[in-house]
C-alpha atoms as a PDB file:
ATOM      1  CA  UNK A   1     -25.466  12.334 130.484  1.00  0.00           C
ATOM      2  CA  UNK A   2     -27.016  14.574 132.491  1.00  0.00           C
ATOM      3  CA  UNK A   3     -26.606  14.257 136.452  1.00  0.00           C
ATOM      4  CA  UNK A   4     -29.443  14.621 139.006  1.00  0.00           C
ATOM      5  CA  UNK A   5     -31.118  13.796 142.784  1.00  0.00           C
ATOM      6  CA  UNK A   6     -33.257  12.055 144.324  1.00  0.00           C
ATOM      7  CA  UNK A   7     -36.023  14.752 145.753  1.00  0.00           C
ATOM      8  CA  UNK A   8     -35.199  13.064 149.531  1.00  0.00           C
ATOM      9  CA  UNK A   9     -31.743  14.947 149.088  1.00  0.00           C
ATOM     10  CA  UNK A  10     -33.932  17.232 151.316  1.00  0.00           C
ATOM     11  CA  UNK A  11     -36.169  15.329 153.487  1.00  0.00           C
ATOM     12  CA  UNK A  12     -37.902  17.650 155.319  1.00  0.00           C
ATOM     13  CA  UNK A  13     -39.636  20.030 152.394  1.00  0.00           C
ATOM     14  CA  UNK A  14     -42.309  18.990 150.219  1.00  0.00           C
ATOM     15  CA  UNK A  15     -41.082  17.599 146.519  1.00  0.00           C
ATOM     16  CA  UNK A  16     -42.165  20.801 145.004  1.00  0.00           C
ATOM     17  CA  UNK A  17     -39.704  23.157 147.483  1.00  0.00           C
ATOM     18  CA  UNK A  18     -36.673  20.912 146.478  1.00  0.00           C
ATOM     19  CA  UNK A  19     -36.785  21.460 143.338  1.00  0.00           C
ATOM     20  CA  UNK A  20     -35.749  25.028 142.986  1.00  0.00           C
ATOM     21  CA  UNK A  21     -32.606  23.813 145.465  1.00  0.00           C
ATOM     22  CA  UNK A  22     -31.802  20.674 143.024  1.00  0.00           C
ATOM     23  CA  UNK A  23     -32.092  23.475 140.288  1.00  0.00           C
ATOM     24  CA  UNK A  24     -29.387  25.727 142.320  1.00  0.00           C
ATOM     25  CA  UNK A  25     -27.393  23.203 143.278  1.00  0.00           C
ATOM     26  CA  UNK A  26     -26.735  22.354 139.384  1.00  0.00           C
ATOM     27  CA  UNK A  27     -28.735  18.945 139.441  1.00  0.00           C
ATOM     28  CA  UNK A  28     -30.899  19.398 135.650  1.00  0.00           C
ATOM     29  CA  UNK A  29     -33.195  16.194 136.403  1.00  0.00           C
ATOM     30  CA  UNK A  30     -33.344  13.442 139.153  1.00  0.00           C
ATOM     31  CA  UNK A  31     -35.976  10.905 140.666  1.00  0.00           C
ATOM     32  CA  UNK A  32     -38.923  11.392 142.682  1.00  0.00           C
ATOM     33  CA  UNK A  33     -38.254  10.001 146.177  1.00  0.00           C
ATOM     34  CA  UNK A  34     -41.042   7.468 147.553  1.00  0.00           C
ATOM     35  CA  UNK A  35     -41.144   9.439 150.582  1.00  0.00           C
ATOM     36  CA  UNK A  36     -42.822  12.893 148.319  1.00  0.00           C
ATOM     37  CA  UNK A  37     -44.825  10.141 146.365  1.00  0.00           C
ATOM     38  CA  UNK A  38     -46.610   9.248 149.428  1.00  0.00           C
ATOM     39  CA  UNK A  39     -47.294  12.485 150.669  1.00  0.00           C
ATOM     40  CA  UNK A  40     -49.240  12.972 147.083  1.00  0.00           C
ATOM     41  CA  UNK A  41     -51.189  10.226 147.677  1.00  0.00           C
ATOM     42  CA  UNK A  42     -51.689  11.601 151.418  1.00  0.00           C
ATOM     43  CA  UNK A  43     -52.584  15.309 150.688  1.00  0.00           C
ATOM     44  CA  UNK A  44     -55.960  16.731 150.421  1.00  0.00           C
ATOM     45  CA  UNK A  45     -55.871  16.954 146.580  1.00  0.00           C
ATOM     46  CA  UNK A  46     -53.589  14.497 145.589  1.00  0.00           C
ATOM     47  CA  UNK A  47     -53.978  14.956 141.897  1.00  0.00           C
ATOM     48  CA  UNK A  48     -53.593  18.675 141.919  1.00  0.00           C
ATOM     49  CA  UNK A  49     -50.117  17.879 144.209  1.00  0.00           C
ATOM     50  CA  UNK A  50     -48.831  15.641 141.632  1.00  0.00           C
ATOM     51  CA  UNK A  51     -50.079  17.856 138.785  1.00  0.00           C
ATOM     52  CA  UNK A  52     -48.269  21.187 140.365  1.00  0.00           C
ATOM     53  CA  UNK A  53     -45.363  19.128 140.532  1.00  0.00           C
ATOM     54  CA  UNK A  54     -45.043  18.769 137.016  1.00  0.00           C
ATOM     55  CA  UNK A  55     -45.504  22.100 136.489  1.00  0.00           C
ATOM     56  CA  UNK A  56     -42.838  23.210 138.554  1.00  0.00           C
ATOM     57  CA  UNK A  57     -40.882  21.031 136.567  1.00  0.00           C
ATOM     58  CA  UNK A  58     -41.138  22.397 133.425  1.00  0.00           C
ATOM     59  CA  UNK A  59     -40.553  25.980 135.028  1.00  0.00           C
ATOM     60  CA  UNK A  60     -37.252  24.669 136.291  1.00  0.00           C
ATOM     61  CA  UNK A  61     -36.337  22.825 133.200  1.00  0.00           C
ATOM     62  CA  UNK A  62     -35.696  20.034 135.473  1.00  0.00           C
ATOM     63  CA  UNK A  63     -36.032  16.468 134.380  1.00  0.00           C
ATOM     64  CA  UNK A  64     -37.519  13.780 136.580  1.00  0.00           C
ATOM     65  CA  UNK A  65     -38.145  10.353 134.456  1.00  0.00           C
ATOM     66  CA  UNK A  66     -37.960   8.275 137.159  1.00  0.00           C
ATOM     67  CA  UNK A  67     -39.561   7.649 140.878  1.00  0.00           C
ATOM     68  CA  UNK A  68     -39.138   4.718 143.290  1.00  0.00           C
ATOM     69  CA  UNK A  69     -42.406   3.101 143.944  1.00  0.00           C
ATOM     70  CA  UNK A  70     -43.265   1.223 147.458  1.00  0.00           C
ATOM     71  CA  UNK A  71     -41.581  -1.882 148.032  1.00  0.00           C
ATOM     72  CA  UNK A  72     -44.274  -4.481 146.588  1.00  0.00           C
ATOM     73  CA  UNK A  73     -43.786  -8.141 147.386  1.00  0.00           C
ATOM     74  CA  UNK A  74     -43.343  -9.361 144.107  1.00  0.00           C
ATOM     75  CA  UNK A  75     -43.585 -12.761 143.991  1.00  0.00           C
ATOM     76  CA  UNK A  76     -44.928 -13.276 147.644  1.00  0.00           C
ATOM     77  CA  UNK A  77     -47.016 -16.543 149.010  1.00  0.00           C
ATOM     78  CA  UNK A  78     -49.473 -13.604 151.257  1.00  0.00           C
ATOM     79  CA  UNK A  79     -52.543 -13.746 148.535  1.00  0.00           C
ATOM     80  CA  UNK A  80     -53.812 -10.568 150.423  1.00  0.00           C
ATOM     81  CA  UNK A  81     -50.531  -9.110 150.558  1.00  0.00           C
ATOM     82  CA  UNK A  82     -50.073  -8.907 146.673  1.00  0.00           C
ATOM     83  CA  UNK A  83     -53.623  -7.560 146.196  1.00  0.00           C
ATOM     84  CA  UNK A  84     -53.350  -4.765 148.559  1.00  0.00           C
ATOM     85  CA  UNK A  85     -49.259  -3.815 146.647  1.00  0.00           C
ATOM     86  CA  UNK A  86     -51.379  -3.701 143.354  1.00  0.00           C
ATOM     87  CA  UNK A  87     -54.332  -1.162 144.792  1.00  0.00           C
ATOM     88  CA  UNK A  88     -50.916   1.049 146.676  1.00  0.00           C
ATOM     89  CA  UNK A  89     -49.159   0.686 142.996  1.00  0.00           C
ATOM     90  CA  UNK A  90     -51.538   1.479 140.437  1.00  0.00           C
ATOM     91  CA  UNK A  91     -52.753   4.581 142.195  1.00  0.00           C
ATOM     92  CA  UNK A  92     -48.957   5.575 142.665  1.00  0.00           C
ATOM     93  CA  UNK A  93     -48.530   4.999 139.211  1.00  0.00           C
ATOM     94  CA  UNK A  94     -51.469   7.092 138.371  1.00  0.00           C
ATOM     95  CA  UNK A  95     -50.402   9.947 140.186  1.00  0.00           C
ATOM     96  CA  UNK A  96     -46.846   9.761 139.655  1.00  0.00           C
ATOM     97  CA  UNK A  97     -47.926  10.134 135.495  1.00  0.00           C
ATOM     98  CA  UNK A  98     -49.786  13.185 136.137  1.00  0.00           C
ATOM     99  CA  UNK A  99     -46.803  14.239 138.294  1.00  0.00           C
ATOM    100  CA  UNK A 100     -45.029  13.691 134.530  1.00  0.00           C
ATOM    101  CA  UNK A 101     -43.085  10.370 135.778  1.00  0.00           C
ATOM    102  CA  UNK A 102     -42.515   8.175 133.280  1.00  0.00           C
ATOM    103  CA  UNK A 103     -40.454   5.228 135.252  1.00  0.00           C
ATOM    104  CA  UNK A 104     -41.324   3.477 138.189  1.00  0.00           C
ATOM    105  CA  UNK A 105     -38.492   1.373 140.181  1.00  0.00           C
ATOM    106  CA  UNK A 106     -39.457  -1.791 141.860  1.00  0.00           C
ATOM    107  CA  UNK A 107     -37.863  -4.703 144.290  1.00  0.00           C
ATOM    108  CA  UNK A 108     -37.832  -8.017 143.141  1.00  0.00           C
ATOM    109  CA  UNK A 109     -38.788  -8.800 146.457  1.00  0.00           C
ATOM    110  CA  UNK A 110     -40.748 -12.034 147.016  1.00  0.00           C
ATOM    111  CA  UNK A 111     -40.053 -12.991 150.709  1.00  0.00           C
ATOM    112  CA  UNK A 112     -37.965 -15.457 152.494  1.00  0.00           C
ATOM    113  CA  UNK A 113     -38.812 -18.969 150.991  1.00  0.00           C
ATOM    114  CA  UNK A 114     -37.945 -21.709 153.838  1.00  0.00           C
ATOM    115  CA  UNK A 115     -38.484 -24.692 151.057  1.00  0.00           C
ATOM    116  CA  UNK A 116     -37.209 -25.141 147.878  1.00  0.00           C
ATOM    117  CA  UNK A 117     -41.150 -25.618 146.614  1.00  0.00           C
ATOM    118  CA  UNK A 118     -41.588 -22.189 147.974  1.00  0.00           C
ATOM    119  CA  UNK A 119     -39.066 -20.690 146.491  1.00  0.00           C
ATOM    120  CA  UNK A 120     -39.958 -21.960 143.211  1.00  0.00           C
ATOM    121  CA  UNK A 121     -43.690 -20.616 143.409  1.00  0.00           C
ATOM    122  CA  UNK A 122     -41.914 -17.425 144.399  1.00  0.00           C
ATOM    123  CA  UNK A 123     -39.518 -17.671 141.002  1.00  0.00           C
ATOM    124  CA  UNK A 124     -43.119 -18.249 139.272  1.00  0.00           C
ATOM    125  CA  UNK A 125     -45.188 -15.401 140.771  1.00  0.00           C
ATOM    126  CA  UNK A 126     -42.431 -12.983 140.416  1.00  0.00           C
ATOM    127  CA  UNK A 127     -42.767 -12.994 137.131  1.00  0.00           C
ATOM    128  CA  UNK A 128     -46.788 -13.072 137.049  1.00  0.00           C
ATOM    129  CA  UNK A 129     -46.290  -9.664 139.380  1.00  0.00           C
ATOM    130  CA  UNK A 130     -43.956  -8.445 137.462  1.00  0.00           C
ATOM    131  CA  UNK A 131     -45.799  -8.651 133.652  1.00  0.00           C
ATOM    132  CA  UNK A 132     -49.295  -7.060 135.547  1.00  0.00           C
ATOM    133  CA  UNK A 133     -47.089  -3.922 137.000  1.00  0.00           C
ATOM    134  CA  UNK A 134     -46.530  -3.800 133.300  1.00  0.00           C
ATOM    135  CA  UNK A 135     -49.939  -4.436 132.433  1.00  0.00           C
ATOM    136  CA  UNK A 136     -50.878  -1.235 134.889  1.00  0.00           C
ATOM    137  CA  UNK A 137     -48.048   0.769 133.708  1.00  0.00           C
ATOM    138  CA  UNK A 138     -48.684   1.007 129.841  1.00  0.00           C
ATOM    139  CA  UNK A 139     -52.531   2.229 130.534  1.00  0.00           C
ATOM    140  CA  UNK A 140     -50.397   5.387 131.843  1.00  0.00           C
ATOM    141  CA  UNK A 141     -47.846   5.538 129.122  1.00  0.00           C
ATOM    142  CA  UNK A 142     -45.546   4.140 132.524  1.00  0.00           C
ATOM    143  CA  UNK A 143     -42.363   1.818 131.905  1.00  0.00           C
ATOM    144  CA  UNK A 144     -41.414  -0.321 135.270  1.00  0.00           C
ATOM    145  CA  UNK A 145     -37.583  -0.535 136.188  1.00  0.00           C
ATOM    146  CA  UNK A 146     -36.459  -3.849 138.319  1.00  0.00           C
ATOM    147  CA  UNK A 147     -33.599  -3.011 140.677  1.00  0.00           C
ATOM    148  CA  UNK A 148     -31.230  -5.142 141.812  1.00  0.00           C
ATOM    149  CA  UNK A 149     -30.700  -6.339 145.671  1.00  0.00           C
ATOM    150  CA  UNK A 150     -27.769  -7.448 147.697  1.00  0.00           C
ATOM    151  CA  UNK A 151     -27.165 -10.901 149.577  1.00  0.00           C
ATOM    152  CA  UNK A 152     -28.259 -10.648 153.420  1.00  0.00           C
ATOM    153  CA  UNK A 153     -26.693  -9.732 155.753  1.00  0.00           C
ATOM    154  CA  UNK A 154     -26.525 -10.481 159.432  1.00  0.00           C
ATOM    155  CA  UNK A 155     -28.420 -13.620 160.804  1.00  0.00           C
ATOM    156  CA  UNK A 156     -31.129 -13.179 157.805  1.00  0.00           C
ATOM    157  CA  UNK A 157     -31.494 -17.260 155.793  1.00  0.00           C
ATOM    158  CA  UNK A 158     -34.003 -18.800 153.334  1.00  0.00           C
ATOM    159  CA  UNK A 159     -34.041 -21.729 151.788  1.00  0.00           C
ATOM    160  CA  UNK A 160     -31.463 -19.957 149.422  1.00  0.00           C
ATOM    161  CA  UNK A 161     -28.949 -19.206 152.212  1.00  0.00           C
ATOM    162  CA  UNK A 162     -27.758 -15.656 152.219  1.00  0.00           C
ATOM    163  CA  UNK A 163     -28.610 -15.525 148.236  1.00  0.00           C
ATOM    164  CA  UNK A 164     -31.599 -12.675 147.754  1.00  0.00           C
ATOM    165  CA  UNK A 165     -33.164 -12.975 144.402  1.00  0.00           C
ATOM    166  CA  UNK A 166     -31.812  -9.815 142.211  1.00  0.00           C
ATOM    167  CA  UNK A 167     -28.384  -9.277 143.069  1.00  0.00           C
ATOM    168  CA  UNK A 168     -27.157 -10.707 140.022  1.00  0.00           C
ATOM    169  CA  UNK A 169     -27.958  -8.883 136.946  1.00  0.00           C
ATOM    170  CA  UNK A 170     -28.649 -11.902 135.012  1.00  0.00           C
ATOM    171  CA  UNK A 171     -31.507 -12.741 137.220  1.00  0.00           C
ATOM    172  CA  UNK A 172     -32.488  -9.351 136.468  1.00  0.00           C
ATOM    173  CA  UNK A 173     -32.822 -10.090 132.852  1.00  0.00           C
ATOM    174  CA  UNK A 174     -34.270 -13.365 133.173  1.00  0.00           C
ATOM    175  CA  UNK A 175     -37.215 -11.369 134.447  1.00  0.00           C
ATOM    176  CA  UNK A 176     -37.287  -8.777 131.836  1.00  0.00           C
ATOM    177  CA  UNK A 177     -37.191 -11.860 129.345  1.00  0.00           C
ATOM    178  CA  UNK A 178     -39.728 -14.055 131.037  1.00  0.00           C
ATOM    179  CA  UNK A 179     -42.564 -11.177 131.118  1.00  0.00           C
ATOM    180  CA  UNK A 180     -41.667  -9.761 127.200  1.00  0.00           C
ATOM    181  CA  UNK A 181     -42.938  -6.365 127.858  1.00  0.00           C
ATOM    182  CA  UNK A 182     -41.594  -3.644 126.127  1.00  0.00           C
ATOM    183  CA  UNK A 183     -42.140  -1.387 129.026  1.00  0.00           C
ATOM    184  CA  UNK A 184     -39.706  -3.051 131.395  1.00  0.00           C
ATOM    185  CA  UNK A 185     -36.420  -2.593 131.821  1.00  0.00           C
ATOM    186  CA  UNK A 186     -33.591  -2.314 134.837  1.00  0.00           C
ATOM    187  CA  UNK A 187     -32.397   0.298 136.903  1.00  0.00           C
ATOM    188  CA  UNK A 188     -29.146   0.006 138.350  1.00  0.00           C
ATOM    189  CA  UNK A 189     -28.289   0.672 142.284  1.00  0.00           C
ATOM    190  CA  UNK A 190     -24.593   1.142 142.396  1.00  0.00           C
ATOM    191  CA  UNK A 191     -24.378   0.611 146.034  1.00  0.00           C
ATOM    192  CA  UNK A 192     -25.964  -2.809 145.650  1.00  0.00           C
ATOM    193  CA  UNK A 193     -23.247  -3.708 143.176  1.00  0.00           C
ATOM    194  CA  UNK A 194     -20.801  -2.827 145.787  1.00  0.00           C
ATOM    195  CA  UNK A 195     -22.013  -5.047 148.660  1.00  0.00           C
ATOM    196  CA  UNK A 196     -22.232  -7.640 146.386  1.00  0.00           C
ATOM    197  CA  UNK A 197     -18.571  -7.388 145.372  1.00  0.00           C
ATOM    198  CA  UNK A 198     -19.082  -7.042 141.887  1.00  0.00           C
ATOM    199  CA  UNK A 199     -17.733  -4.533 139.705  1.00  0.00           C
ATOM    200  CA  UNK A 200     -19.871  -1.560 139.129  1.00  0.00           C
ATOM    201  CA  UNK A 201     -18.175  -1.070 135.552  1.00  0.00           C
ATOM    202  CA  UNK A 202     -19.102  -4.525 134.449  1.00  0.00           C
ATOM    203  CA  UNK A 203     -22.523  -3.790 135.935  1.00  0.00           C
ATOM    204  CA  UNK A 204     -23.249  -1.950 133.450  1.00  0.00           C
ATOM    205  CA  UNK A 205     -22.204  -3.514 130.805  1.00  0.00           C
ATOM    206  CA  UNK A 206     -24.418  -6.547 132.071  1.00  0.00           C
ATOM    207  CA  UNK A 207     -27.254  -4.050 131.933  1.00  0.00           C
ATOM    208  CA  UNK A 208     -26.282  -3.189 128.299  1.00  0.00           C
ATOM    209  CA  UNK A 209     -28.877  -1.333 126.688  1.00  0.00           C
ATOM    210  CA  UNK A 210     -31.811  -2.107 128.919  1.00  0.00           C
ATOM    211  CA  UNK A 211     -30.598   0.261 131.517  1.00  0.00           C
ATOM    212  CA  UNK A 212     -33.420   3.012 131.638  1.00  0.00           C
ATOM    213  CA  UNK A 213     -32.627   4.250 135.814  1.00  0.00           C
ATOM    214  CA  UNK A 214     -29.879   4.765 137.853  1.00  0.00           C
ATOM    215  CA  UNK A 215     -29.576   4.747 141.426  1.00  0.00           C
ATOM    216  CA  UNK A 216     -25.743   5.909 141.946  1.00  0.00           C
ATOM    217  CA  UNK A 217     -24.441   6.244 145.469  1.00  0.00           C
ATOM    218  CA  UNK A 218     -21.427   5.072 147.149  1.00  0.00           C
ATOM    219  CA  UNK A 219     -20.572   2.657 150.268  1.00  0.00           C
ATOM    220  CA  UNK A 220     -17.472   0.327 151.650  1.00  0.00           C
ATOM    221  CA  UNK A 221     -18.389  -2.677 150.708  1.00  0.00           C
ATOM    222  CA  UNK A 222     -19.931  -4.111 153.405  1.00  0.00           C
ATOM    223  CA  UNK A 223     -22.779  -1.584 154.328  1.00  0.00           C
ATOM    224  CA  UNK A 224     -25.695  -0.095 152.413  1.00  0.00           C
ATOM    225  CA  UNK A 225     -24.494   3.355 153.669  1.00  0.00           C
ATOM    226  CA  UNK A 226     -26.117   5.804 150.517  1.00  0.00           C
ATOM    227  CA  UNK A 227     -23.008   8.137 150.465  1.00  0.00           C
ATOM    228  CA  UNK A 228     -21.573  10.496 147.729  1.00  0.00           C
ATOM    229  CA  UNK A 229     -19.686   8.855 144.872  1.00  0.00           C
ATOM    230  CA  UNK A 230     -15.735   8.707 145.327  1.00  0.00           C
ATOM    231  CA  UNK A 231     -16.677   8.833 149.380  1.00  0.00           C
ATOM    232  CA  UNK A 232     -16.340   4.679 149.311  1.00  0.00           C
ATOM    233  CA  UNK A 233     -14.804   1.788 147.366  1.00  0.00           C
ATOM    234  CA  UNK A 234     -16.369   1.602 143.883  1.00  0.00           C
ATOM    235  CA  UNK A 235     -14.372   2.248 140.615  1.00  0.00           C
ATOM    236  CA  UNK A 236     -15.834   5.050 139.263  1.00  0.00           C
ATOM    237  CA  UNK A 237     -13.834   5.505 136.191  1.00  0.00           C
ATOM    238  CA  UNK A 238     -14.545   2.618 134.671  1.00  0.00           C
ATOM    239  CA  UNK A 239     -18.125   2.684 136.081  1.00  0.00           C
ATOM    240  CA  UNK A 240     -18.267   5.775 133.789  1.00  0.00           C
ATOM    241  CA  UNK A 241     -16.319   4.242 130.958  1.00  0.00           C
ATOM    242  CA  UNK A 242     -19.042   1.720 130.634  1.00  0.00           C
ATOM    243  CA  UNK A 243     -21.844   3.857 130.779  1.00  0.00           C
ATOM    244  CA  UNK A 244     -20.381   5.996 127.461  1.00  0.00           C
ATOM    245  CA  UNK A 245     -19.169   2.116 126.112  1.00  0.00           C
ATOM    246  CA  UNK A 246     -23.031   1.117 126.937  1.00  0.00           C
ATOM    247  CA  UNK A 247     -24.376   4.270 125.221  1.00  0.00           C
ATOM    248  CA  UNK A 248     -26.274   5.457 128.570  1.00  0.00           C
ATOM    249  CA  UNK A 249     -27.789   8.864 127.935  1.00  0.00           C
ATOM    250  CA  UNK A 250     -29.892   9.088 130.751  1.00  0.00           C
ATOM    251  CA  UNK A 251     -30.012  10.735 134.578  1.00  0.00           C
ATOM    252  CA  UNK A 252     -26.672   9.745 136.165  1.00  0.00           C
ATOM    253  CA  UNK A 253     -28.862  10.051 139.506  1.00  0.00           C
ATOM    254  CA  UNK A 254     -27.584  10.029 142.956  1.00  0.00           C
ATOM    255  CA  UNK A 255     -30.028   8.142 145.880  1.00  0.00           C
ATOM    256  CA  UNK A 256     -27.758   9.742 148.798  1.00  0.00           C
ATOM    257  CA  UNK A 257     -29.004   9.828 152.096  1.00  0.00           C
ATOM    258  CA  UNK A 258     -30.493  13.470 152.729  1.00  0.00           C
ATOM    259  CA  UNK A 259     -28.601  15.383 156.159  1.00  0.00           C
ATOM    260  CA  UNK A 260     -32.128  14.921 158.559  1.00  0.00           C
ATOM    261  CA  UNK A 261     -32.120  17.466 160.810  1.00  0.00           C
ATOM    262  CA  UNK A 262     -29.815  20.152 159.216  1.00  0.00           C
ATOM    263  CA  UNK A 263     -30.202  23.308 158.655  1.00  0.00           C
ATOM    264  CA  UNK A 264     -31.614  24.241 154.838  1.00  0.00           C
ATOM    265  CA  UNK A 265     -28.288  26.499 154.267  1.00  0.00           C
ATOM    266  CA  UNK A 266     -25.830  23.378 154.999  1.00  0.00           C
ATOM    267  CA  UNK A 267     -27.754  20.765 153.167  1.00  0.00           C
ATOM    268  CA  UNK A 268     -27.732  23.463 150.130  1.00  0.00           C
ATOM    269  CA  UNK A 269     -24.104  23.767 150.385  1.00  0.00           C
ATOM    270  CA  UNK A 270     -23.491  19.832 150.394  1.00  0.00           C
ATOM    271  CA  UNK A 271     -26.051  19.350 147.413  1.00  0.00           C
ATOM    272  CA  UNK A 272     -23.670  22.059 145.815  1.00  0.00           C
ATOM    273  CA  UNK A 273     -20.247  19.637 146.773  1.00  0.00           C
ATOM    274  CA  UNK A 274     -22.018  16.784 145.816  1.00  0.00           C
ATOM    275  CA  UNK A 275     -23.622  18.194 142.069  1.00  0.00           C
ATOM    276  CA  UNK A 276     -19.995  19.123 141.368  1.00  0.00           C
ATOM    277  CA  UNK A 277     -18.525  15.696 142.458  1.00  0.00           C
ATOM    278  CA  UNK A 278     -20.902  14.312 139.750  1.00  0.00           C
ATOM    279  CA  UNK A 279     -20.401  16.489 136.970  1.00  0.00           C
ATOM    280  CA  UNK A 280     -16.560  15.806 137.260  1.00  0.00           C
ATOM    281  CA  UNK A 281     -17.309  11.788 137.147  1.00  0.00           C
ATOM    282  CA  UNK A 282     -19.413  12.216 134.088  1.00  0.00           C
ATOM    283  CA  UNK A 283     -17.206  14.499 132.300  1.00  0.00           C
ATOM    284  CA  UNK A 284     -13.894  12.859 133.015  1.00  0.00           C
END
């Protein structure tokens, strides 16, 4: 198990300046952060951005399988909506394969439904979404991860209450086993576990062996706060117990939030602390 970053760890430089920092730091793979995705798709040459990013890569001997696409409304009621999510998402699954990206994370998002007829056409499109991101994916050699959500919070309702769709990992496999595809799988938010007050060790084993991403941060239970591992409430020895009982070989990768506004020098000496804190959870 090898542990690794999100590129956002450092907000402020382009994706291909992190890396030799990540590389530093000790971090051997990670996830590319929507935020650099975007500003591939926004550059003057986006395919030779995505393509130099790759090649840094493999300079660095740095591994990054995975990279969180936009936030799509699977599953939502807007017609329009889901047409223009599919034009954003194949062309950031396009470039994110040249960028040698192999996993893209999605939301089972599908909007608020305020009737239980909604919500079922919701339940229904999901899963249409859900099998054409699949579709779109395997023409690039692509696999799709669905993340799970937390509950709302606040004065947020639907016709569910404060459920959201996704924050139980069964419902996560019910869409992996609705759509069939072998390019699908789940990708694990730890800090969504957390706010959700279950166990991140049994998470995992939930997941089982259709875990393929990992989005590991930390929190107190009651806010989505992104911090370092062992800085919050979650268990992580067992968490990390069930990954070896689970057979996870993957990026144990950390989705902190990056210091904005710091100086370079102290957000390289945190990514330092914080690539140490992980190597001692996945060796202990």
């Amino acid at each position: 198990m090898d542990i690794g970053a999100t590129t956002h760890i450092i907000i402020e430089l382009p994706a291909v300046e992190v890396l030799p920092y990540m590389t530093e730091a000790g971090f051997r793979g990670g996830e590319l952060a929507l935020v650099h995705l975007r500003q591939f798709a926004e550059s003057a040459h986006p395919t030779r951005t995505a393509e130099q990013f790759r090649v840094r890569c493999d300079e660095l001997g740095l591994q990054i399988p995975q990279v969180h696409l936009s936030v799509a409304a699977m599953g939502t009621l807007d017609a329009d909506q889901r047409e223009a999510d599919f034009a954003r998402m194949r062309r950031e699954i396009e470039l994110s394969a040249l960028a040698g990206v192999r996993i893209g994370v999605l939301h089972p998002v599908g909007g608020w439904p305020t009737t239980l007829a909604e919500q079922r056409e919701i339940e229904r499109l999901r899963i249409e979404d859900f099998a054409r991101a699949c579709e779109i994916a395997a023409e690039h050699e692509f696999t799709i991860a669905i993340e799970n959500t937390y509950d709302a919070h606040g004065d947020e309702r639907s016709a569910m209450g404060r459920r959201r769709f996704g924050s139980l990992i069964p419902e996560l496999h019910s869409v992996v086993d609705a759509v069939g595809a072998d390019n699908f799988g789940i990708c694990l938010d730890t800090g969504h576990t957390n706010l959700i007050g279950l166990p991140l060790g049994e998470a995992f084993r939930q997941c089982g062996d259709r875990l393929i991403a990992t989005h590991v941060h930390d929190n107190d239970g009651h806010q989505d706060q992104h911090i370092e591992p062992t800085r919050g409430t979650i268990d992580w020895p067992d968490a990390i117990a069930a990954l070896r009982e689970i057979g996870w070989d993957g990026i144990f990768n950390l989705e902190i939030a990056p210091l904005r506004g710091q100086p370079i020098e102290l957000q390289t000496l945190r990514m330092r602390q914080v690539a140490k804190t992980a190597e001692w959870l996945v060796t202990m």
